[in-house]
Protein backbone atom coordinates (compact mmCIF):
# COMPACT_ATOMS: atom_id res chain seq x y z
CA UNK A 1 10.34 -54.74 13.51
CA UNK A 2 7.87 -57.63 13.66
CA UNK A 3 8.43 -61.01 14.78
CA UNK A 4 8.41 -62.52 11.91
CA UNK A 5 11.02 -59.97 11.06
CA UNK A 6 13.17 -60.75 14.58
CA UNK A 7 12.83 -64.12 13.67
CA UNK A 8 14.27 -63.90 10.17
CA UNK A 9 17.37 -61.89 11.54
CA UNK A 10 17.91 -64.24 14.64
CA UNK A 11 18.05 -67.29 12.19
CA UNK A 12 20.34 -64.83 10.04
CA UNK A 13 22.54 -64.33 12.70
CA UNK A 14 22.73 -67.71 13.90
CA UNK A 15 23.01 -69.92 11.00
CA UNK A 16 23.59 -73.11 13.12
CA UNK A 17 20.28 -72.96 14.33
CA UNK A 18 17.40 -74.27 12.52
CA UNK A 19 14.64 -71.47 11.74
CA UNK A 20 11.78 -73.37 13.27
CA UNK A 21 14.08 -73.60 16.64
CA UNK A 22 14.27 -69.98 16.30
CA UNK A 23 10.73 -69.55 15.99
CA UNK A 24 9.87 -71.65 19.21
CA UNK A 25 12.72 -69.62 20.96
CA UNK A 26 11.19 -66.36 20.01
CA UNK A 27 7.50 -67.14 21.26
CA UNK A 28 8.80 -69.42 24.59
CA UNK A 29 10.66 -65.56 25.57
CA UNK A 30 6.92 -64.11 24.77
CA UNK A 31 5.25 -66.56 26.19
CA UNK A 32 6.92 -66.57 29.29
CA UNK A 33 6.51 -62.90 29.93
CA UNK A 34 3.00 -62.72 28.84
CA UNK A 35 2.47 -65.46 31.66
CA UNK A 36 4.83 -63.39 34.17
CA UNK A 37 2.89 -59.95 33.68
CA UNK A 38 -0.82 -62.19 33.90
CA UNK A 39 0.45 -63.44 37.28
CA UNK A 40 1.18 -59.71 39.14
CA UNK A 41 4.95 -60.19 38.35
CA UNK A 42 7.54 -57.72 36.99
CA UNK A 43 9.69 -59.00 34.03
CA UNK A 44 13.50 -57.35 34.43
CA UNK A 45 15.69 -57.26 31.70
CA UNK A 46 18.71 -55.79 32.39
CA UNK A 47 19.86 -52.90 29.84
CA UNK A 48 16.77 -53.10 27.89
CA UNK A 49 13.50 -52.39 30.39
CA UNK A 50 11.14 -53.56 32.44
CA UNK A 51 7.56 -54.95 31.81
CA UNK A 52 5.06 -54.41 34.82
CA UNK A 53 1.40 -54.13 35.02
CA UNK A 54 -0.65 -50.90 36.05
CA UNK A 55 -3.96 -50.68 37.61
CA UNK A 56 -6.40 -48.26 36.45
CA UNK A 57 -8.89 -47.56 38.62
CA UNK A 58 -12.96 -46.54 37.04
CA UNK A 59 -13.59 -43.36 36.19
CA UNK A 60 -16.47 -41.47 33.82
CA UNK A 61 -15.45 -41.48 30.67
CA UNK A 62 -17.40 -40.02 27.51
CA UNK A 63 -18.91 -41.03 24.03
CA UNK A 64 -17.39 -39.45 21.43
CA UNK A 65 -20.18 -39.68 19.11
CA UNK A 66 -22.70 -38.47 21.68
CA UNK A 67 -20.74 -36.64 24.31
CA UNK A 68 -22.52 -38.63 26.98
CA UNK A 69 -20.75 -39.61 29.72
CA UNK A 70 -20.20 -43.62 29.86
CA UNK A 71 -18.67 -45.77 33.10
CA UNK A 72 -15.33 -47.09 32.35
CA UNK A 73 -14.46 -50.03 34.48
CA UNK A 74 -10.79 -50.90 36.38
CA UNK A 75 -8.59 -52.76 34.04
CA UNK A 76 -4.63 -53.83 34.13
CA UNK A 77 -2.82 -52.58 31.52
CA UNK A 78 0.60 -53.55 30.90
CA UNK A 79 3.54 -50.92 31.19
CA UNK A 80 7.34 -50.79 29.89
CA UNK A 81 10.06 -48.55 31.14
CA UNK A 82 13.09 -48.24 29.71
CA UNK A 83 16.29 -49.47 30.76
CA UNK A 84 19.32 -47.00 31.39
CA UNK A 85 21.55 -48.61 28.99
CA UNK A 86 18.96 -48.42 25.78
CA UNK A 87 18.06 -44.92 26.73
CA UNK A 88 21.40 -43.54 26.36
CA UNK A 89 21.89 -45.69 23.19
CA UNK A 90 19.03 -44.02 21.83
CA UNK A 91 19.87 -40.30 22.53
């Protein structure tokens, strides 16, 4: 699903609700966590996951054209875990 697809089937759902609300609904939620996970935090929501951010540290890494080995720096990469609830609604 994209989000122009989630959009279309929240404004679907919720006919009372004009789709350009929906819209600025949809990308305040986004927003908001992209801003959480940028300052350290952990975004919770219950039943469905959890966002969190991972370090990774440098390491060697290699070219794959040329086999030579290249330096990788440390990044933060952002990390979800599932939520109990949508794990056994899955399986």
């Amino acid at each position: 699903m994209t989000k122009s697809e989630l959009i279309a089937r929240l404004a679907e759902l919720n006919p009372h609700l004009y789709q350009r609300d929906v819209e600025r609904i949809v990308a305040t939620i986004f927003d908001e966590i992209t801003d959480a996970l940028a300052r350290g935090d952990r975004v919770e929501l219950r039943g469905f996951g959890a966002f969190s951010v991972k370090q990774r540290d440098s390491r060697v890494g290699r070219n794959p054209r040329t086999g030579d080995a290249v330096p990788v720096g440390e990044k933060k990469v952002p990390y979800f875990k599932t939520g109990k609830q949508l794990r056994e609604r899955l399986n």
